[in-house]
N, C-alpha and C. Protein backbone atom coordinates (compact mmCIF):
# COMPACT_ATOMS: atom_id res chain seq x y z
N UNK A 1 0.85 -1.18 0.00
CA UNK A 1 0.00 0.00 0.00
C UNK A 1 0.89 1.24 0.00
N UNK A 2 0.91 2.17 -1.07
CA UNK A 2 1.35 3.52 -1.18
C UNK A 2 0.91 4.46 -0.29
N UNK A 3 1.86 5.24 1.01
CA UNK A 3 1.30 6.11 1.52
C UNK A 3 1.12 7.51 0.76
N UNK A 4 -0.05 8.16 1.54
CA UNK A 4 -0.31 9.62 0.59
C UNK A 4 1.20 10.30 0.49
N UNK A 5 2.25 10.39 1.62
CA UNK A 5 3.44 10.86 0.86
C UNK A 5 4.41 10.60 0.33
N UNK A 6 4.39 9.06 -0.19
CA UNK A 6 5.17 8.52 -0.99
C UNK A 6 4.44 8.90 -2.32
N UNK A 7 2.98 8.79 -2.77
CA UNK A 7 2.32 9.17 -3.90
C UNK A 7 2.96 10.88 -4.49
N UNK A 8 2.64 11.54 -3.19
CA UNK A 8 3.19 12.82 -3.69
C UNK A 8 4.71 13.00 -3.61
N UNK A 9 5.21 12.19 -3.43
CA UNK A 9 6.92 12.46 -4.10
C UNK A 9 7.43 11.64 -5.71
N UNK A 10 6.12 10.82 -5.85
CA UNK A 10 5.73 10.44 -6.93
C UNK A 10 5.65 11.35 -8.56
N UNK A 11 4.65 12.16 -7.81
CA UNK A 11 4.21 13.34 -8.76
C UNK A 11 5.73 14.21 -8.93
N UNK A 12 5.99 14.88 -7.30
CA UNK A 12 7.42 15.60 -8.05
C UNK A 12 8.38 15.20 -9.15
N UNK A 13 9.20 13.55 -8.54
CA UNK A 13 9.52 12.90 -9.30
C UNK A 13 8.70 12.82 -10.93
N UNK A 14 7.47 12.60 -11.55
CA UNK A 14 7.16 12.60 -12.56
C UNK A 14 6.86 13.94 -12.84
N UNK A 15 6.87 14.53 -12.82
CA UNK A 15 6.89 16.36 -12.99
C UNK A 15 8.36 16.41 -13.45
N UNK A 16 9.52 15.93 -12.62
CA UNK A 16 10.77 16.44 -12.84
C UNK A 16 11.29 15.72 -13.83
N UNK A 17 10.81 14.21 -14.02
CA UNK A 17 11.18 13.52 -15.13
C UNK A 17 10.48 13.88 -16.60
N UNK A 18 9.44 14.52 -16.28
CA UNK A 18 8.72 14.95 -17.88
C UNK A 18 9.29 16.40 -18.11
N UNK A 19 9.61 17.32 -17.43
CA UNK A 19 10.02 18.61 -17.54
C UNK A 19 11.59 18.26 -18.20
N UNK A 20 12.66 17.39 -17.78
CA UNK A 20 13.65 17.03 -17.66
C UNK A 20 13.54 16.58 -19.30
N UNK A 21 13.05 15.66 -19.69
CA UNK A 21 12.94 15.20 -20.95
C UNK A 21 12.42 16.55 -22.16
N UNK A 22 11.65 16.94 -21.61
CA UNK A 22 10.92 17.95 -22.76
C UNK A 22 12.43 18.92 -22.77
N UNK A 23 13.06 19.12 -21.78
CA UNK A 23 14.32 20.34 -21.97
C UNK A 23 15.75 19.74 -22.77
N UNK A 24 15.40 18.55 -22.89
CA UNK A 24 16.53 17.32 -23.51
C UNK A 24 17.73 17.32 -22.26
N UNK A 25 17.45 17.31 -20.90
CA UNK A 25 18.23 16.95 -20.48
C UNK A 25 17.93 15.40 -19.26
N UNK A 26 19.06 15.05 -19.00
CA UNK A 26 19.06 14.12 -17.79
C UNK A 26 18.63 14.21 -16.90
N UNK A 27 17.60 13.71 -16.57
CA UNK A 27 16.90 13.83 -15.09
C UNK A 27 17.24 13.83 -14.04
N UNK A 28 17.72 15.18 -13.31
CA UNK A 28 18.58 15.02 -11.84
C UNK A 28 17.95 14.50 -11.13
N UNK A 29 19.23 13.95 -9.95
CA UNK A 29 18.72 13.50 -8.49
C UNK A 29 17.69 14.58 -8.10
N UNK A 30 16.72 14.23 -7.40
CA UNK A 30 15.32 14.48 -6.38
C UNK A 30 15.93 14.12 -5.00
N UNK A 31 16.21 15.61 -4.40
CA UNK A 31 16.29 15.30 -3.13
C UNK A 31 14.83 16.60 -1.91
N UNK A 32 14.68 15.72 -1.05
CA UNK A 32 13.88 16.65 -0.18
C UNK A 32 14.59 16.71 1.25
N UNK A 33 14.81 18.34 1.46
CA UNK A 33 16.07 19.06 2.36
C UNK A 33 14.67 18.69 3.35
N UNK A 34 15.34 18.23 4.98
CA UNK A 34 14.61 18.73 6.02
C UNK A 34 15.22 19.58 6.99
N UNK A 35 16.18 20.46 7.19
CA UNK A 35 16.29 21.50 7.73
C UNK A 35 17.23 22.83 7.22
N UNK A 36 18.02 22.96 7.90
CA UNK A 36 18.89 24.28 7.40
C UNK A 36 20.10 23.73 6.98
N UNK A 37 20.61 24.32 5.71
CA UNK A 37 21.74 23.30 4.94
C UNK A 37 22.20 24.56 3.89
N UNK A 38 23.47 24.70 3.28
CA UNK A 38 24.16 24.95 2.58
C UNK A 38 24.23 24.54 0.98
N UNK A 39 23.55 24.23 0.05
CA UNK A 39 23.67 23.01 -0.48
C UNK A 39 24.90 23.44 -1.50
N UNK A 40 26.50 24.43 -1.23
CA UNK A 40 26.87 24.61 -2.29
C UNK A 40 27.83 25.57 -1.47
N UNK A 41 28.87 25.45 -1.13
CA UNK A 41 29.65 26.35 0.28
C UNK A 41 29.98 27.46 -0.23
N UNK A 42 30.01 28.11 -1.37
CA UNK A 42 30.10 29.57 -1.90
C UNK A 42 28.43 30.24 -1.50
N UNK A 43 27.56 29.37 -1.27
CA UNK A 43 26.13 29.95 -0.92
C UNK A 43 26.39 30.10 0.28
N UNK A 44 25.22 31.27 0.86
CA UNK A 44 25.09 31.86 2.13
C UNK A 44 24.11 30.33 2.71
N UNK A 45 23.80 30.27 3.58
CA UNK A 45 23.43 29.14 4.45
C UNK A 45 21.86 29.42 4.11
N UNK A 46 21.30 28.49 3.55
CA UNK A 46 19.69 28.22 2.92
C UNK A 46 19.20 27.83 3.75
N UNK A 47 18.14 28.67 3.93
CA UNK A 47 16.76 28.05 4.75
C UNK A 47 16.00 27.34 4.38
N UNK A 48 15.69 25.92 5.17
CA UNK A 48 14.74 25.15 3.96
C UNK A 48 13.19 25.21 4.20
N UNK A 49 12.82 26.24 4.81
CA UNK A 49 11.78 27.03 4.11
C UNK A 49 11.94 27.81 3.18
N UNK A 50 12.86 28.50 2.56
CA UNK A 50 12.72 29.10 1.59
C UNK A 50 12.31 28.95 0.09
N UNK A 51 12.39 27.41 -0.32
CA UNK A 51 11.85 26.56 -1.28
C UNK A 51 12.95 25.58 -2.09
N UNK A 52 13.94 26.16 -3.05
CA UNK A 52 14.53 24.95 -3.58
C UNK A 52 16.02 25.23 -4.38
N UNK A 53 16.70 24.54 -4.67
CA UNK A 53 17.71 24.67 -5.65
C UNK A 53 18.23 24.03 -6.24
N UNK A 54 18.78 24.44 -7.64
CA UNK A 54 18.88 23.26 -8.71
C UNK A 54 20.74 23.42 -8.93
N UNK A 55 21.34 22.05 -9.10
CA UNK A 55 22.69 22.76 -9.33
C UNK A 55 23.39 21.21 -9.53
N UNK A 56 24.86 20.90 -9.98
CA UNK A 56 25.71 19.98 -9.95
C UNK A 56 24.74 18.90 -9.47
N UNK A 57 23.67 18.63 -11.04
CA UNK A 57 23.05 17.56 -10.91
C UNK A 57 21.94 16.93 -10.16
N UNK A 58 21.37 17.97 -9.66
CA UNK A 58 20.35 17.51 -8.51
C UNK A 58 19.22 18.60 -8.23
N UNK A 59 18.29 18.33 -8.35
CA UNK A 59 17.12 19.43 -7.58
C UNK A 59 16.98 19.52 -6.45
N UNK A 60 17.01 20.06 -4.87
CA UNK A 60 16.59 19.89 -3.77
C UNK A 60 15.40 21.19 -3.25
N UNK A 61 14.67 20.58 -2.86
CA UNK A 61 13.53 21.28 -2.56
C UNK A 61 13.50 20.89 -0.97
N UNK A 62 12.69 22.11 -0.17
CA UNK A 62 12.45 22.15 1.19
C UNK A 62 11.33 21.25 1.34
N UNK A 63 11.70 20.67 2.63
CA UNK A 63 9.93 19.72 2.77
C UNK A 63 9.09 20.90 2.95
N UNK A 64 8.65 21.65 3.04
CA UNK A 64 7.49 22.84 3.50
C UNK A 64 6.90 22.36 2.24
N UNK A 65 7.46 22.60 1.26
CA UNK A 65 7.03 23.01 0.28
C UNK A 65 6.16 21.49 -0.76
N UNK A 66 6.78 19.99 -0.19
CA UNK A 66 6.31 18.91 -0.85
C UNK A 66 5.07 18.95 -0.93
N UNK A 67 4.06 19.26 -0.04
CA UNK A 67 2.59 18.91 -0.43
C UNK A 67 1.62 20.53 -0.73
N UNK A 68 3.07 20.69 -1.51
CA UNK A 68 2.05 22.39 -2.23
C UNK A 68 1.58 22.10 -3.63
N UNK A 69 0.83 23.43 -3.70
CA UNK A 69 0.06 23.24 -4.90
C UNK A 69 0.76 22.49 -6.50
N UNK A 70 -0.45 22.20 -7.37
CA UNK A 70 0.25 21.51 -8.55
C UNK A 70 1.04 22.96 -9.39
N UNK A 71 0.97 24.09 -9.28
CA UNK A 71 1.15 24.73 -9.65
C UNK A 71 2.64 25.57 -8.82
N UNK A 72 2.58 25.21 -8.05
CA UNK A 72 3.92 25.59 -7.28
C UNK A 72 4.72 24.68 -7.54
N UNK A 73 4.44 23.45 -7.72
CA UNK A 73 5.68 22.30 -7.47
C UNK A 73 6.07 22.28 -8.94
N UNK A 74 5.44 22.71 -10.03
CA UNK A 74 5.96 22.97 -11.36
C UNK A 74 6.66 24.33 -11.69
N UNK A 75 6.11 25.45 -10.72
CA UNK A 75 7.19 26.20 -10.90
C UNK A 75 8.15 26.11 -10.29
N UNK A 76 8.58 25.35 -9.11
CA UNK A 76 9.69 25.48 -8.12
C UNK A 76 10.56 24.29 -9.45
N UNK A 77 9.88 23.24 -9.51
CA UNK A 77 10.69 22.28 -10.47
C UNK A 77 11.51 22.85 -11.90
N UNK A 78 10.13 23.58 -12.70
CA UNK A 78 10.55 24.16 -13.55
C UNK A 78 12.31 25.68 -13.79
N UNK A 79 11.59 26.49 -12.76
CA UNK A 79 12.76 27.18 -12.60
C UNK A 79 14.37 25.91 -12.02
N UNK A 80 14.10 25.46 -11.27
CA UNK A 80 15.43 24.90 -11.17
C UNK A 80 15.79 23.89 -12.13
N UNK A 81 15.39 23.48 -13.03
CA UNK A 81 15.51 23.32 -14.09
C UNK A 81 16.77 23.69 -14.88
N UNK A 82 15.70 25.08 -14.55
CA UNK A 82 16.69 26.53 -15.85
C UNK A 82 18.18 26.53 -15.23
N UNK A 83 18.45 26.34 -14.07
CA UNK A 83 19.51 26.72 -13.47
C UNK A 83 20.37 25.57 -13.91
N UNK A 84 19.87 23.84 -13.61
CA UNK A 84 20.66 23.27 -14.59
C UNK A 84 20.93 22.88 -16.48
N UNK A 85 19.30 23.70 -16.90
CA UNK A 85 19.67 23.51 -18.16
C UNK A 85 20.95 24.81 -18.63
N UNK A 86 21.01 25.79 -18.31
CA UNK A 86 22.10 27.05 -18.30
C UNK A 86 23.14 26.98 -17.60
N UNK A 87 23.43 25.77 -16.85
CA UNK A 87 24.45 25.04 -16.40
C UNK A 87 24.99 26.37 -15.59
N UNK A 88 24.43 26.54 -14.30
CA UNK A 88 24.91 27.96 -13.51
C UNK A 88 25.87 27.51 -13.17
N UNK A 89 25.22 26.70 -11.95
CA UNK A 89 26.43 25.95 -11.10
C UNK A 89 27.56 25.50 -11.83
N UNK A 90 27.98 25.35 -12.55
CA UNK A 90 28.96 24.44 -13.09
C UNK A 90 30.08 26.34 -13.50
N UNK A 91 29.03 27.14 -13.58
CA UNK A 91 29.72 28.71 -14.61
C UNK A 91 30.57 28.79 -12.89
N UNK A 92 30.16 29.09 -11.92
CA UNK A 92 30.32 29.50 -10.82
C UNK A 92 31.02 28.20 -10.10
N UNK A 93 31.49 27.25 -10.46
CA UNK A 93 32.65 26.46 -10.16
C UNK A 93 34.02 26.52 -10.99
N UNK A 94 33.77 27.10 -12.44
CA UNK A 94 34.57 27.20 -13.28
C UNK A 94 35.35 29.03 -12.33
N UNK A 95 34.60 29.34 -12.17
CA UNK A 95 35.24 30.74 -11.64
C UNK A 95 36.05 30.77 -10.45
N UNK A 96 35.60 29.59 -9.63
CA UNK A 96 36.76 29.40 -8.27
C UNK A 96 37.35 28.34 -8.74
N UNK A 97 37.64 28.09 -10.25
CA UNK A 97 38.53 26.79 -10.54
C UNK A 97 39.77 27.89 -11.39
N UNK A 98 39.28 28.82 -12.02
CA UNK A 98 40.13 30.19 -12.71
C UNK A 98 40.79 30.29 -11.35
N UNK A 99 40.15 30.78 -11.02
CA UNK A 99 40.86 31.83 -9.10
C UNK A 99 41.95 30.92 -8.65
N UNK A 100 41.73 29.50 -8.12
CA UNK A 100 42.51 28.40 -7.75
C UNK A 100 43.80 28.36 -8.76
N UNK A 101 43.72 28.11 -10.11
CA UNK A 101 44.47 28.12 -10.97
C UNK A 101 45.27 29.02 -10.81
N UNK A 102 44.92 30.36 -10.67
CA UNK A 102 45.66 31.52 -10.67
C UNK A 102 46.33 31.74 -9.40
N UNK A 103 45.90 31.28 -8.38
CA UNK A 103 46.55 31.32 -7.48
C UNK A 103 48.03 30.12 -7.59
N UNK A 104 47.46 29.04 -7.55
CA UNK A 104 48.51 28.19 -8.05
C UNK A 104 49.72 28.36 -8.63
N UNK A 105 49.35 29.30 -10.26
CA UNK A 105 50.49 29.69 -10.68
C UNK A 105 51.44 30.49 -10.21
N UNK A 106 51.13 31.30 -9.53
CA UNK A 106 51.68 32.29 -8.80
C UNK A 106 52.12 31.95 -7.58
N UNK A 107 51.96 30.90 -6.99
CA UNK A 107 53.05 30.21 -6.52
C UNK A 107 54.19 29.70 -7.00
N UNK A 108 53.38 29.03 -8.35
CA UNK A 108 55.02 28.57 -8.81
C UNK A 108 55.67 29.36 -9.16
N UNK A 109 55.38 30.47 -10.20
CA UNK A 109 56.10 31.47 -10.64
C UNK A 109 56.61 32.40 -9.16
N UNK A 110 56.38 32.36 -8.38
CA UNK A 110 57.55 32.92 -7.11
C UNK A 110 58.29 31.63 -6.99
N UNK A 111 58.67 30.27 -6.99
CA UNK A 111 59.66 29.77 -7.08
C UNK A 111 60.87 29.78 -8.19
N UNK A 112 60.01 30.64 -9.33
CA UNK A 112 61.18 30.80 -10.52
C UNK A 112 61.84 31.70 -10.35
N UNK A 113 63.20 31.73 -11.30
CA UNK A 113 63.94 32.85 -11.10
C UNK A 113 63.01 33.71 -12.18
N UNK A 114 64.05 34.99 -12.37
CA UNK A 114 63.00 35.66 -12.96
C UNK A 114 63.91 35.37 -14.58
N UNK A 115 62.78 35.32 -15.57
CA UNK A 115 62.86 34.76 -16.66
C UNK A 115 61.90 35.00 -17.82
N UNK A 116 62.20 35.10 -18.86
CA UNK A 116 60.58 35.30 -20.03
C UNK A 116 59.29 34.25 -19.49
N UNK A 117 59.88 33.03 -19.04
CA UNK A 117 58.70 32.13 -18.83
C UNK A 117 58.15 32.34 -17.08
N UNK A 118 58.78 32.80 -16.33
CA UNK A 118 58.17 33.56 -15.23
C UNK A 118 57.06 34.45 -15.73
N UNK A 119 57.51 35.22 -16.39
CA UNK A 119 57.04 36.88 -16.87
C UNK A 119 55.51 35.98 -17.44
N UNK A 120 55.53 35.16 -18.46
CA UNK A 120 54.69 34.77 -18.82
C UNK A 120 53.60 33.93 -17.91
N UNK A 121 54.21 33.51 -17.20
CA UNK A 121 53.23 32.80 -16.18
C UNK A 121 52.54 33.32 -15.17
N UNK A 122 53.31 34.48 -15.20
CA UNK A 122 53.25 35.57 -13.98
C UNK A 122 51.55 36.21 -14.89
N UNK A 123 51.36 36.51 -15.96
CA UNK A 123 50.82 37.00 -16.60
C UNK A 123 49.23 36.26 -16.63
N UNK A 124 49.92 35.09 -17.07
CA UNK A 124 48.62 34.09 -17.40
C UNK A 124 48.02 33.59 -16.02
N UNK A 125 48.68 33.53 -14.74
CA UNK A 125 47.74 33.82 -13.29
C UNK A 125 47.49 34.72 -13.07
N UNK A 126 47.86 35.63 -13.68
CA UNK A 126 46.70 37.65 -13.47
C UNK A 126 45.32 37.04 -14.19
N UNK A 127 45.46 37.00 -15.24
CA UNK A 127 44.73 36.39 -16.03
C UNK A 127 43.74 35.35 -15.47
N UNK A 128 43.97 34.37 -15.14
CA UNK A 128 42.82 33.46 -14.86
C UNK A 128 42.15 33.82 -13.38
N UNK A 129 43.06 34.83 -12.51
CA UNK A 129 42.34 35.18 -11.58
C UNK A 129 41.44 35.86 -11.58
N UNK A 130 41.48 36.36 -13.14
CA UNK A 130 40.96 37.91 -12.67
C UNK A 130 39.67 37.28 -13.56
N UNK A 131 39.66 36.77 -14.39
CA UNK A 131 38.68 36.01 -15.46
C UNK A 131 38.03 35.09 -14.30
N UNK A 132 38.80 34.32 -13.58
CA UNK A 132 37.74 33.79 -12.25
C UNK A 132 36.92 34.62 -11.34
N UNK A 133 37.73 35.81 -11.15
CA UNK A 133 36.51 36.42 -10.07
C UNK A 133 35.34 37.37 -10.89
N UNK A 134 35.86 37.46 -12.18
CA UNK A 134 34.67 38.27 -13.01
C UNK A 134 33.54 36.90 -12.89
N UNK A 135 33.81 35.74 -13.36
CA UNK A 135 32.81 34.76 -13.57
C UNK A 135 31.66 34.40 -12.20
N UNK A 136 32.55 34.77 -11.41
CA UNK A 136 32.17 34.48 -9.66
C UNK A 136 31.59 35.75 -9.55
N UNK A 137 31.70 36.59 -9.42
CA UNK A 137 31.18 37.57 -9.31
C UNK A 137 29.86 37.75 -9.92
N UNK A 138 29.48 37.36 -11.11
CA UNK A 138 28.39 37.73 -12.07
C UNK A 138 27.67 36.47 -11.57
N UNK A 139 28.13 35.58 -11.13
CA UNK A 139 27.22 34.59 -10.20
C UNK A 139 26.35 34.57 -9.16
N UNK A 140 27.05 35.95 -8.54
CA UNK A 140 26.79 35.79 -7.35
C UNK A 140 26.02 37.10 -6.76
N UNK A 141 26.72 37.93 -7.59
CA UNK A 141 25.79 39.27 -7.36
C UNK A 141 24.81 39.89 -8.58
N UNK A 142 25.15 39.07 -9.77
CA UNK A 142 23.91 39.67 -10.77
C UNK A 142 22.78 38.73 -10.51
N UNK A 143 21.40 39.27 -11.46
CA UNK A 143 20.47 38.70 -11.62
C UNK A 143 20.41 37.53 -12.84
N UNK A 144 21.35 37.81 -13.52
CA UNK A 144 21.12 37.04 -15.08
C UNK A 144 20.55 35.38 -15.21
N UNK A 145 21.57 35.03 -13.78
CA UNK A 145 20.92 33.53 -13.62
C UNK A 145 19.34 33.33 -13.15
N UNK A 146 19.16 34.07 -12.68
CA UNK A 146 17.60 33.90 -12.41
C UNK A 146 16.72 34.30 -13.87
N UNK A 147 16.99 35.65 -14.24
CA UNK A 147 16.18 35.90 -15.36
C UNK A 147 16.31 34.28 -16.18
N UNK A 148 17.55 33.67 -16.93
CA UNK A 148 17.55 32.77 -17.34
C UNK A 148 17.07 31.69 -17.04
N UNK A 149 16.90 31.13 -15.57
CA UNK A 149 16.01 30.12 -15.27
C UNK A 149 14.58 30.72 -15.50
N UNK A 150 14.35 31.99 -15.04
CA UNK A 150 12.59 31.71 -15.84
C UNK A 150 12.42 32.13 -17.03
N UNK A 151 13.54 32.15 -17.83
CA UNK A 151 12.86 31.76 -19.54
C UNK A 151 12.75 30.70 -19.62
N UNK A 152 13.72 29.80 -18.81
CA UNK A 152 13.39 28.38 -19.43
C UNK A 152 12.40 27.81 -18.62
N UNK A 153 11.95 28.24 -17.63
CA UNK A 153 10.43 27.69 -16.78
C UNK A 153 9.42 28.20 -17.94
N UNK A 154 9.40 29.29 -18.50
CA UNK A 154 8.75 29.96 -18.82
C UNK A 154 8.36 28.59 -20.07
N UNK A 155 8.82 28.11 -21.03
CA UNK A 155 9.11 26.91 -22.15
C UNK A 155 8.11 26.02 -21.48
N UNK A 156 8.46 25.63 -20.23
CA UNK A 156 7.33 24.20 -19.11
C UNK A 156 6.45 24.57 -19.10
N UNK A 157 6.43 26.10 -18.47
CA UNK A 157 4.71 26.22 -17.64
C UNK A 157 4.32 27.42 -17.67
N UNK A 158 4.91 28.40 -18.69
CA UNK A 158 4.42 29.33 -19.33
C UNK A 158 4.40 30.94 -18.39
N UNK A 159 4.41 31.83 -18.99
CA UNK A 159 4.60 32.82 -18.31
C UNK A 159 4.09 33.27 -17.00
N UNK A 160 2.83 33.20 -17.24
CA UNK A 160 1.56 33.27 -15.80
C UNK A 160 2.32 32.19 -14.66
N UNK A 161 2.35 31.39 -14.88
CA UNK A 161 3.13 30.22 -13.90
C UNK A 161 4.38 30.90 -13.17
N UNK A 162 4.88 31.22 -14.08
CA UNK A 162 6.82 31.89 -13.25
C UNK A 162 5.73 32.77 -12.33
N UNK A 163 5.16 33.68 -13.13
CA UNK A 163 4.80 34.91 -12.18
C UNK A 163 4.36 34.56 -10.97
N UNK A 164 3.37 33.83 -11.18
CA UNK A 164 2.66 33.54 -9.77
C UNK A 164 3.24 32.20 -8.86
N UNK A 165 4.58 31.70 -9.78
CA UNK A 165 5.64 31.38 -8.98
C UNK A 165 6.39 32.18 -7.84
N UNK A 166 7.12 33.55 -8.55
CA UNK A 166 7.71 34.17 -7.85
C UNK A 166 6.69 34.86 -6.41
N UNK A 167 5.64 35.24 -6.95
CA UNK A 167 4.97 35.62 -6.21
C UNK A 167 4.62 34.74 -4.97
N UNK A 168 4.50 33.66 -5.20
CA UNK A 168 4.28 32.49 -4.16
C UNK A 168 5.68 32.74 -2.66
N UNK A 169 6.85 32.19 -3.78
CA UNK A 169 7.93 32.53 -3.00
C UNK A 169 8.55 33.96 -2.42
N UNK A 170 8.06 34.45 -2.79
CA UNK A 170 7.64 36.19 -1.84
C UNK A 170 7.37 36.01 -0.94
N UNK A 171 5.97 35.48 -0.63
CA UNK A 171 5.67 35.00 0.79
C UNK A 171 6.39 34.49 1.94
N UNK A 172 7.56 34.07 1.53
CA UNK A 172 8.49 33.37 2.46
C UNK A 172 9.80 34.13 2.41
N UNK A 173 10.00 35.00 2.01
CA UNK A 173 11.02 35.99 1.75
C UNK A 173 11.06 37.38 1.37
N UNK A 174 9.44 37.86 1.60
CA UNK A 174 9.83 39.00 0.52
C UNK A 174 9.93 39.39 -0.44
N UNK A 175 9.28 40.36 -1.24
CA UNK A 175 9.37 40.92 -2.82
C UNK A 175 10.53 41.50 -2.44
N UNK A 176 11.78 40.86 -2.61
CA UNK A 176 12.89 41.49 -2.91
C UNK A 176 13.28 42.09 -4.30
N UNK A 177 14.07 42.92 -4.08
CA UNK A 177 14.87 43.53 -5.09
C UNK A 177 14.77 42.73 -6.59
N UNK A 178 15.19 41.69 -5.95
CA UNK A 178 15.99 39.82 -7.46
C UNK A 178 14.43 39.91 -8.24
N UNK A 179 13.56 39.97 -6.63
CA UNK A 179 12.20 39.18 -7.58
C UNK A 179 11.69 40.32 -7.95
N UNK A 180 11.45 41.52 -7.90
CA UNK A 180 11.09 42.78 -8.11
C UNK A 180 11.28 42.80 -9.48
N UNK A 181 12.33 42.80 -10.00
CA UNK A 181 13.25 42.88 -11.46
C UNK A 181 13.44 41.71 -12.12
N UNK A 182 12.72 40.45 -11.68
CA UNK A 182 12.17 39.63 -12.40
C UNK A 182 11.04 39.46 -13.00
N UNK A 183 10.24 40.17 -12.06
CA UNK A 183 9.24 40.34 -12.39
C UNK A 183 8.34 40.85 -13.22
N UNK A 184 9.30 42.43 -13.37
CA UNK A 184 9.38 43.38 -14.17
C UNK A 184 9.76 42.97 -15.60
N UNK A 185 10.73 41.80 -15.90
CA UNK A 185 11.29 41.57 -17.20
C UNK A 185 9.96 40.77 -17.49
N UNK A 186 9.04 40.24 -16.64
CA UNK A 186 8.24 39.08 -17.69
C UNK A 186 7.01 39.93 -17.70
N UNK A 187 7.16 41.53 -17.17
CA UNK A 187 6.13 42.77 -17.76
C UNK A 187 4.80 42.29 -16.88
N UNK A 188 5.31 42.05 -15.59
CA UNK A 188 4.11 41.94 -14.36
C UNK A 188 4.47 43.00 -13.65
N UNK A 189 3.38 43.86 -13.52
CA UNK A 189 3.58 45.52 -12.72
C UNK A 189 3.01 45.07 -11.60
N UNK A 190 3.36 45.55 -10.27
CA UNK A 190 2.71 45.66 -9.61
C UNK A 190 1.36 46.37 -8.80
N UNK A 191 0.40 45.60 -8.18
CA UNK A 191 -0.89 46.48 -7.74
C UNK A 191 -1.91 45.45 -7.22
């Protein structure tokens, strides 16, 4: 006998596997967070009331949120989606993998004497540091990744859906600033 909340992790699961296919990608791990967790140590510490996140292969969603509406659990699914079909996470590991690199070199190049191939190495860790923290940076403090996950929610479950997605998750955070100017791009005014 199926309990009622094994049925409804059912539905997420087939929500995330039909959304997953229609975007041509691989169906991430389904995980459901039960308390306060990190899921990504460059992130500030997530509340798992706050709802969900998609990244290095996996969706995780807050339990608050498992036995919400059919219309919430497709936008929470859908947007994180976008985040792995635009492959964020992976942009924003490549940027502390630049930084690392660059740091690296610049160790070695202080063990060289000084030389054209110092000079050059010396150069090419300016370089990947600085190309790492631009990438990290635009991760972390622009909006672009979000606008981009709800175009591609937008493809699943259509414009009205993001909106009264974001709007949902307001409730638990606030019409912030992020969602303010998301909101605004999919030409929902407020009133």
């Amino acid at each position: 006998m199926e309990s009622k909340q094994d049925a409804v992790l059912q539905t997420w699961i087939a929500d995330l596997s039909a959304f997953s296919l229609r975007l041509g990608l691989k169906c991430p791990k389904f995980v459901v967070k039960h308390s306060r967790f990190s899921p990504w140590w460059l992130l500030p510490a997530w509340n798992a009331t706050a709802g969900a996140w998609g990244g290095m292969g996996m969706v995780i969603v807050s339990e608050t949120h498992i036995s919400s509406q059919d219309e919430i659990r497709q936008y929470l699914l859908a947007h994180e989606l976008g985040h792995l079909a635009n492959h964020h996470s992976t942009k924003a590991v490549s940027g502390c993998g630049l930084i690392l690199l660059g740091f690296a070199l610049t160790k070695f190049v202080l063990g060289l004497h000084t030389s054209y191939l110092s000079m050059a190495l010396a150069w090419l860790a300016f370089g990947c540091f600085l190309v790492g923290c631009f990438l990290l940076a635009k991760r972390l403090m622009g909006y672009q990744a979000e606008f981009e996950a709800d175009r591609t929610a937008i493809k699943l479950i259509g414009r009205e859906g993001v909106i009264e997605g974001i709007l949902f998750m307001s409730r638990f955070e606030g019409l912030t600033a992020q969602r303010k100017a998301r909101l605004g791009a999919l030409g929902h005014t407020e009133g």
